[in-house]
N, C-alpha and C. Protein backbone atom coordinates (compact mmCIF):
# COMPACT_ATOMS: atom_id res chain seq x y z
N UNK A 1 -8.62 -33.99 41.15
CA UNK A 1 -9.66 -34.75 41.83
C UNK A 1 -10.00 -36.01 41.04
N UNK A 2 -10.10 -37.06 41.85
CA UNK A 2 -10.87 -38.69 41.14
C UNK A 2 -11.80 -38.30 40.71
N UNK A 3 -12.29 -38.97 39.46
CA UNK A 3 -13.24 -38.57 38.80
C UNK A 3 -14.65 -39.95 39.84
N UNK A 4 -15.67 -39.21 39.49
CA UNK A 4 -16.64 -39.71 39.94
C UNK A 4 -17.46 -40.95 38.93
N UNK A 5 -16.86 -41.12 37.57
CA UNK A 5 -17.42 -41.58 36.38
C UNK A 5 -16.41 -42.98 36.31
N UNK A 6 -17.55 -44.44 36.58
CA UNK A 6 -16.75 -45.53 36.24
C UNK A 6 -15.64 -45.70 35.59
N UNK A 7 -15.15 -46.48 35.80
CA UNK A 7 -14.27 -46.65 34.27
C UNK A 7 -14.51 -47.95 33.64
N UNK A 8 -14.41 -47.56 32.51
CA UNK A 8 -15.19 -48.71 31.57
C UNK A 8 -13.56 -49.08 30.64
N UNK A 9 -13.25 -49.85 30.25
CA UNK A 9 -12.20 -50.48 29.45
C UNK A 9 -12.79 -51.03 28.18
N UNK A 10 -12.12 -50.01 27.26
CA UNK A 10 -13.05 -50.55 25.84
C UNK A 10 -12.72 -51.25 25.44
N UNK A 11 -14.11 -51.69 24.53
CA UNK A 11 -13.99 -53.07 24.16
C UNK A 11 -14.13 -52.91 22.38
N UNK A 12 -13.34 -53.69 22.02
CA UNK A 12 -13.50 -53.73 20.38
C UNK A 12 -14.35 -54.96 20.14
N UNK A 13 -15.02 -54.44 19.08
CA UNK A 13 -15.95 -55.88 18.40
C UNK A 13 -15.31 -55.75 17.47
N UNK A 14 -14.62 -57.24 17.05
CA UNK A 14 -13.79 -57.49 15.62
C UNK A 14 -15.05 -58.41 14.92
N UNK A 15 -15.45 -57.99 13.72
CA UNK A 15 -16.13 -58.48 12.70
C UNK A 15 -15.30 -58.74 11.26
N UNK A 16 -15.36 -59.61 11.36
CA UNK A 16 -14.92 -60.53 9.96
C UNK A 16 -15.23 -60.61 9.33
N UNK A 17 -14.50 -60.72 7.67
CA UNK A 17 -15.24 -60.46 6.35
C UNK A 17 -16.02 -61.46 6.33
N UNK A 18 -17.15 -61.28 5.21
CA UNK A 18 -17.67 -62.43 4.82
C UNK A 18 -17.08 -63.54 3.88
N UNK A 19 -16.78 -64.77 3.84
CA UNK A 19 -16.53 -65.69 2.56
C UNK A 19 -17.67 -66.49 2.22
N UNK A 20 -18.55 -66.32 1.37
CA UNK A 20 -19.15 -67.25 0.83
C UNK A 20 -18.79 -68.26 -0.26
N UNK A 21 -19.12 -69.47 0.35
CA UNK A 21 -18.09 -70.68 -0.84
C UNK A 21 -18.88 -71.78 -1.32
N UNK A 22 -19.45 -71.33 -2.79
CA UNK A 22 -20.23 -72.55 -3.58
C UNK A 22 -19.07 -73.61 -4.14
N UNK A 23 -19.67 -74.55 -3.07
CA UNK A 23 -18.72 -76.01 -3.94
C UNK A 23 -19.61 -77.51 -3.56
N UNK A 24 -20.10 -77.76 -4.48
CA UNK A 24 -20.86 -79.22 -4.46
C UNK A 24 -19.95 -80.44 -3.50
N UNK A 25 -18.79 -80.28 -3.38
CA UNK A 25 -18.14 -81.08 -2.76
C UNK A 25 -18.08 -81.35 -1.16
N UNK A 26 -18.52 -81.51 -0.14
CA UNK A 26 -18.08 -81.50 0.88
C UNK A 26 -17.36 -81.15 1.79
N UNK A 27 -16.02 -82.44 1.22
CA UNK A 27 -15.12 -82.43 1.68
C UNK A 27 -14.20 -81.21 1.35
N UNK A 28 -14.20 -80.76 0.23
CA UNK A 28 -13.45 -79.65 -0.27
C UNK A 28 -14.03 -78.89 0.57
N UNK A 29 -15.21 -78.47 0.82
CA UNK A 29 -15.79 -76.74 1.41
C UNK A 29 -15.30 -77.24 2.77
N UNK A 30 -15.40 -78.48 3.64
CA UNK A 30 -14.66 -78.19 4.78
C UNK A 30 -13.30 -77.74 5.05
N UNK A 31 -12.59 -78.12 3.80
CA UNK A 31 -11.12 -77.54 3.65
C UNK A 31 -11.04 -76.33 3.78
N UNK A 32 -12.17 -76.04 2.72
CA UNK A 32 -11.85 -74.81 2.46
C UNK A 32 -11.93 -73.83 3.83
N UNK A 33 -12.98 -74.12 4.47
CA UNK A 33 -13.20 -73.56 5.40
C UNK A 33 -12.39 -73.63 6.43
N UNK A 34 -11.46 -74.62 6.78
CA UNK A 34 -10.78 -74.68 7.53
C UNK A 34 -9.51 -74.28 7.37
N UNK A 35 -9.42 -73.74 5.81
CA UNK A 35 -7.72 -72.83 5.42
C UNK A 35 -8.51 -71.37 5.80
N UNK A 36 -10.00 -71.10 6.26
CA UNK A 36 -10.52 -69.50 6.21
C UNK A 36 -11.10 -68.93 7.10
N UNK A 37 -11.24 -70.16 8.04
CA UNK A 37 -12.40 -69.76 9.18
C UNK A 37 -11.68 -68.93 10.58
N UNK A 38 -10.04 -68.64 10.40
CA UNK A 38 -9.59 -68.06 11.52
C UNK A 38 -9.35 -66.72 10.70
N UNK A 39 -9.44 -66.12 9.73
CA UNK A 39 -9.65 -64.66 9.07
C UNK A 39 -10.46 -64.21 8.81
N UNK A 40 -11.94 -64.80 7.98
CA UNK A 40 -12.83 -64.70 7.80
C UNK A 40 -14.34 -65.97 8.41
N UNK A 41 -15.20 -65.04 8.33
CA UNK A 41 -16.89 -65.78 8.72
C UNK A 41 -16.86 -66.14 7.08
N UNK A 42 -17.37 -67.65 7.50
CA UNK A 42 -17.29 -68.20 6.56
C UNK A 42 -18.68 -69.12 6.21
N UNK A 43 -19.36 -68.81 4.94
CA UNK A 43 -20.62 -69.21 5.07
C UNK A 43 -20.27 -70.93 4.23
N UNK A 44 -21.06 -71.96 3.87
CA UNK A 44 -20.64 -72.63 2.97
C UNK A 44 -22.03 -73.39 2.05
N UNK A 45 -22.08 -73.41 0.86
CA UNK A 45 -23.61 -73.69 0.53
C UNK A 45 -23.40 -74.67 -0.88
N UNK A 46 -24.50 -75.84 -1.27
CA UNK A 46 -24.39 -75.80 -2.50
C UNK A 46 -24.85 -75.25 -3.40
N UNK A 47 -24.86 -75.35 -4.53
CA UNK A 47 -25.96 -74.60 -5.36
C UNK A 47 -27.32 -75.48 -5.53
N UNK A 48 -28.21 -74.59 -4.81
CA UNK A 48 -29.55 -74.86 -4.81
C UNK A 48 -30.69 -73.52 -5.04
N UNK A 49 -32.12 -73.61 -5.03
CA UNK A 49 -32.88 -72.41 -5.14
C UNK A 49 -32.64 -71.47 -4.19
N UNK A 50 -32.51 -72.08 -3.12
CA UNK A 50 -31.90 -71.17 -2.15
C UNK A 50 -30.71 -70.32 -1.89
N UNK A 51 -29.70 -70.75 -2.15
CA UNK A 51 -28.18 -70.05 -2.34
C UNK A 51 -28.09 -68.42 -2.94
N UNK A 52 -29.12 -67.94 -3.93
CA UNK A 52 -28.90 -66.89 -3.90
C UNK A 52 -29.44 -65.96 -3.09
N UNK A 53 -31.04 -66.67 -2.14
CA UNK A 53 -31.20 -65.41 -1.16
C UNK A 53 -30.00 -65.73 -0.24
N UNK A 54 -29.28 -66.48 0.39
CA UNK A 54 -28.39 -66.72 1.44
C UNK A 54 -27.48 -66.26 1.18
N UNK A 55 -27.12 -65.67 0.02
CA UNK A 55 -25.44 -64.86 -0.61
C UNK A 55 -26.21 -63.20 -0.33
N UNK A 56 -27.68 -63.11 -0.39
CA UNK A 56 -28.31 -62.16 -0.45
C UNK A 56 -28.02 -61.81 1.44
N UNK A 57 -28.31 -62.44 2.07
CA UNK A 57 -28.70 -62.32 3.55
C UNK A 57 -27.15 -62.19 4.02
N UNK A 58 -26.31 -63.47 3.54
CA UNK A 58 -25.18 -62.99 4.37
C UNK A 58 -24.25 -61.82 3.79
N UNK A 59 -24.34 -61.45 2.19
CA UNK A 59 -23.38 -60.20 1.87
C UNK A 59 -22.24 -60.08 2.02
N UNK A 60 -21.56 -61.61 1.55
CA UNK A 60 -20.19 -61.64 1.56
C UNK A 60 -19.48 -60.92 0.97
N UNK A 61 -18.37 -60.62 1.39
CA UNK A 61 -16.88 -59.35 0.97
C UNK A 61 -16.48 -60.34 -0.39
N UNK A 62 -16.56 -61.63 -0.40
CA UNK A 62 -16.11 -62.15 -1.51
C UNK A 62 -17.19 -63.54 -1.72
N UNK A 63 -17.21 -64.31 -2.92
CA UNK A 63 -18.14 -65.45 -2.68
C UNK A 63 -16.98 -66.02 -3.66
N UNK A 64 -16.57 -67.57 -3.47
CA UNK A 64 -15.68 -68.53 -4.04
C UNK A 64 -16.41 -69.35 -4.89
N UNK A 65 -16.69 -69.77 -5.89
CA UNK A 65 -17.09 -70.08 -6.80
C UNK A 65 -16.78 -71.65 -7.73
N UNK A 66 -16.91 -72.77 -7.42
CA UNK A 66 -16.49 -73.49 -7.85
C UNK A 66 -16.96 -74.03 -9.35
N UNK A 67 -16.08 -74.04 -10.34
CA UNK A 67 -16.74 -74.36 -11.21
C UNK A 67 -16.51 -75.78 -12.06
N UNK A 68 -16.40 -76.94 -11.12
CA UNK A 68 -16.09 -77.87 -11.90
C UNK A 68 -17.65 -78.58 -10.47
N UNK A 69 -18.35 -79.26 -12.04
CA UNK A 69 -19.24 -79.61 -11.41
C UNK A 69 -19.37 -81.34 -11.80
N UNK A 70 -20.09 -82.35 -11.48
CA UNK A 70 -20.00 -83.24 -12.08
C UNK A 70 -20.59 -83.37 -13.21
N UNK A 71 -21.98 -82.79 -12.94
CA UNK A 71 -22.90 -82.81 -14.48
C UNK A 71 -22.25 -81.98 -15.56
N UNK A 72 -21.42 -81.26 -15.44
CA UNK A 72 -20.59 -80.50 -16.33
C UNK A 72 -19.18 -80.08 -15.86
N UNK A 73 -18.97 -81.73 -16.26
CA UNK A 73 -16.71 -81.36 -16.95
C UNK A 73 -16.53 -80.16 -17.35
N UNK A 74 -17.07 -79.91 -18.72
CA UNK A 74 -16.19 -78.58 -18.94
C UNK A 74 -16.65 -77.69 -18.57
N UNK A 75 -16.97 -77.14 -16.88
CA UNK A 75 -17.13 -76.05 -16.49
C UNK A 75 -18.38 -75.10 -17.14
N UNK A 76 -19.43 -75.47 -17.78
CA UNK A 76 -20.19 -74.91 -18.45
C UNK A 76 -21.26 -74.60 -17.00
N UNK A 77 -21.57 -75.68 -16.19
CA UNK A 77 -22.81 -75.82 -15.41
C UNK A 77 -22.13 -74.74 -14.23
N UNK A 78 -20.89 -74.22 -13.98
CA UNK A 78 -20.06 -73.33 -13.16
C UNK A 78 -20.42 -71.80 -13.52
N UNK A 79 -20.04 -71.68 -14.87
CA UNK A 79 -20.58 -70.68 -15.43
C UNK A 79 -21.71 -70.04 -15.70
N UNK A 80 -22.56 -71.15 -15.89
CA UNK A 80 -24.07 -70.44 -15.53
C UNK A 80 -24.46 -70.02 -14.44
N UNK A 81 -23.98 -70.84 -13.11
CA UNK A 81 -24.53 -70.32 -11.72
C UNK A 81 -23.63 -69.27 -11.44
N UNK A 82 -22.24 -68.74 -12.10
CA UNK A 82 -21.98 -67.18 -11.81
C UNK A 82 -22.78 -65.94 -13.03
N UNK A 83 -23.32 -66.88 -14.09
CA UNK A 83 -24.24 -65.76 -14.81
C UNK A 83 -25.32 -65.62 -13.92
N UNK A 84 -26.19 -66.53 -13.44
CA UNK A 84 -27.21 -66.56 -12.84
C UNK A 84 -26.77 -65.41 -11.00
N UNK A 85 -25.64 -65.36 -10.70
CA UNK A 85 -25.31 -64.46 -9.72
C UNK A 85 -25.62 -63.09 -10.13
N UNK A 86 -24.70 -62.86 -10.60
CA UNK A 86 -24.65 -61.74 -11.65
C UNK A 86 -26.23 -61.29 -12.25
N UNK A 87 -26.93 -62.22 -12.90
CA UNK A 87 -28.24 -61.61 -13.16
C UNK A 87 -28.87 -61.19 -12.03
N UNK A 88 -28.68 -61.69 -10.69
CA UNK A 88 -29.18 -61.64 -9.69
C UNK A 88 -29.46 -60.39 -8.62
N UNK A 89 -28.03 -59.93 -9.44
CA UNK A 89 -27.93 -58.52 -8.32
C UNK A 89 -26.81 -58.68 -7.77
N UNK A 90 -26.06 -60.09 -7.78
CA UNK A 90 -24.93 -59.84 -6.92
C UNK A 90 -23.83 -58.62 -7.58
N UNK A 91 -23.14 -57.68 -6.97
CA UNK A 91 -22.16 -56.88 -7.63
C UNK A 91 -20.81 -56.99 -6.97
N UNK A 92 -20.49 -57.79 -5.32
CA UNK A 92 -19.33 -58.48 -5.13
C UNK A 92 -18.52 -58.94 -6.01
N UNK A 93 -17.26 -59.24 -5.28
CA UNK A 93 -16.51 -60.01 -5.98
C UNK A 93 -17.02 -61.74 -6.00
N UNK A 94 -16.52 -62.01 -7.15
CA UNK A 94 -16.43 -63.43 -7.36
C UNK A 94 -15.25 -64.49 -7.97
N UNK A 95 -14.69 -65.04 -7.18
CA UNK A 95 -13.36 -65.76 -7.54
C UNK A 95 -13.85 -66.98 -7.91
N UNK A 96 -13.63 -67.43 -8.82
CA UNK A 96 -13.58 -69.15 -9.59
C UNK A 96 -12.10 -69.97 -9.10
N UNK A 97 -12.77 -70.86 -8.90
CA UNK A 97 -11.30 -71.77 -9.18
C UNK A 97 -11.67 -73.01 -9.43
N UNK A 98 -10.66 -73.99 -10.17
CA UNK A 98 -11.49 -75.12 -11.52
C UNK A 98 -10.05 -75.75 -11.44
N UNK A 99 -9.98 -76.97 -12.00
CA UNK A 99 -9.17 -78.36 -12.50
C UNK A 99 -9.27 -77.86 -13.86
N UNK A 100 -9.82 -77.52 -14.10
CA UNK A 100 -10.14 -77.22 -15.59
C UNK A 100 -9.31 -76.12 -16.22
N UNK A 101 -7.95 -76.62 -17.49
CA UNK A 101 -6.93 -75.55 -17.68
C UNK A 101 -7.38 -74.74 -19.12
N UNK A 102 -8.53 -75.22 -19.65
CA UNK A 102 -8.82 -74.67 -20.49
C UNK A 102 -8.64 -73.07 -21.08
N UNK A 103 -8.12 -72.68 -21.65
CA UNK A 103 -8.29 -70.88 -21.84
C UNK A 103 -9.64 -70.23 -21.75
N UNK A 104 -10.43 -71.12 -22.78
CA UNK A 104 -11.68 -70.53 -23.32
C UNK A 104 -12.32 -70.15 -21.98
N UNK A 105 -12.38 -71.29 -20.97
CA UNK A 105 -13.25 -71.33 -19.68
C UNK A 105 -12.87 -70.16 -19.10
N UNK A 106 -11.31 -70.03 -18.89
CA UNK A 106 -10.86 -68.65 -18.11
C UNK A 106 -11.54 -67.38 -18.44
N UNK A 107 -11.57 -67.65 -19.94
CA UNK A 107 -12.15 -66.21 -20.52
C UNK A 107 -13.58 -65.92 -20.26
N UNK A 108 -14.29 -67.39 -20.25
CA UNK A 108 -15.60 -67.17 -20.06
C UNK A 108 -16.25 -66.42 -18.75
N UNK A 109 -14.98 -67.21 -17.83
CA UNK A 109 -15.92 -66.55 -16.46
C UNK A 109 -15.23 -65.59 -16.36
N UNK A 110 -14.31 -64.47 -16.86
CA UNK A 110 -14.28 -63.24 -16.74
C UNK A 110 -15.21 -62.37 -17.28
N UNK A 111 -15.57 -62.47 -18.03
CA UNK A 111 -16.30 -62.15 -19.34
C UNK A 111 -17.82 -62.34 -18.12
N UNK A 112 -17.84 -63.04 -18.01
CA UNK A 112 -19.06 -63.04 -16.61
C UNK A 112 -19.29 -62.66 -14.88
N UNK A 113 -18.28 -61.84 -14.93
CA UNK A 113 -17.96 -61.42 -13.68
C UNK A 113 -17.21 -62.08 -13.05
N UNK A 114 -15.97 -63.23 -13.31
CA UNK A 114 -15.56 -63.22 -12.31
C UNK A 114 -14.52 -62.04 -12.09
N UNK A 115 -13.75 -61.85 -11.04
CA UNK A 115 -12.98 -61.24 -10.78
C UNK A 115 -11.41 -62.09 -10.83
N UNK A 116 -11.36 -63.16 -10.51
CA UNK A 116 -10.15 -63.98 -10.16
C UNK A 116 -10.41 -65.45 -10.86
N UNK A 117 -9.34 -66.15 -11.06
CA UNK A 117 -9.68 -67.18 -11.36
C UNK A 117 -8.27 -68.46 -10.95
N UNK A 118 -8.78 -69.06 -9.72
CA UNK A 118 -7.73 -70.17 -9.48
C UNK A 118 -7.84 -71.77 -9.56
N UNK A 119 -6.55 -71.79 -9.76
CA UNK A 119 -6.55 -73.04 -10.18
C UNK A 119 -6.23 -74.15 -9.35
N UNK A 120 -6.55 -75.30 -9.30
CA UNK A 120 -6.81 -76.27 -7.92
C UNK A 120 -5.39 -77.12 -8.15
């Protein structure tokens, strides 16, 4: 016997990781976003007071990390805003990536949570 019960055709909701991507640059975070925005939701922010509730709210699967800043060449002013993550509560991953081939720097932001570290 036909069943008496609609038929419904399921539907999948595809939800996408989060990427959150600190980079003072612009033009770079539109790149960036545009090598990420067909795999992942992609948030994009600079570093300001605000940026850590917004890493807080959106709860990205990963946050990208830029650490070459202008006020600090050698990656020092990079490294504090992933200590300052890290003090924060964030426990995600965090990938760096820098111009900067230095060793010491590499070591530093492991040594501070990053998880990855690439190079531009």
């Amino acid at each position: 016997p036909a069943s008496s019960f609609p038929s419904f055709e399921r539907s999948r909701i595809v939800v996408k990781p989060i990427v959150f991507i600190v980079e003072q640059d612009e033009l770079v975070a539109s790149a960036l976003r545009a090598l990420l925005e067909d795999e992942f939701d992609v948030c994009l922010a600079g570093w300001n007071a605000h940026t850590v509730n917004q890493i807080h709210e959106w709860a990205p699967m990963v946050i990208l990390l830029d650490l070459d800043w202008s006020s600090s060449p050698t990656g020092e002013e990079g490294i504090a805003v992933l200590q300052h993550l890290r003090q924060a509560g964030h426990t995600g991953k965090i990938i760096v990536y820098t111009a900067i081939t230095e060793r010491r720097l590499a070591v530093r932001a492991i040594q501070h949570g990053a998880c990855e570290i690439l190079n531009k």
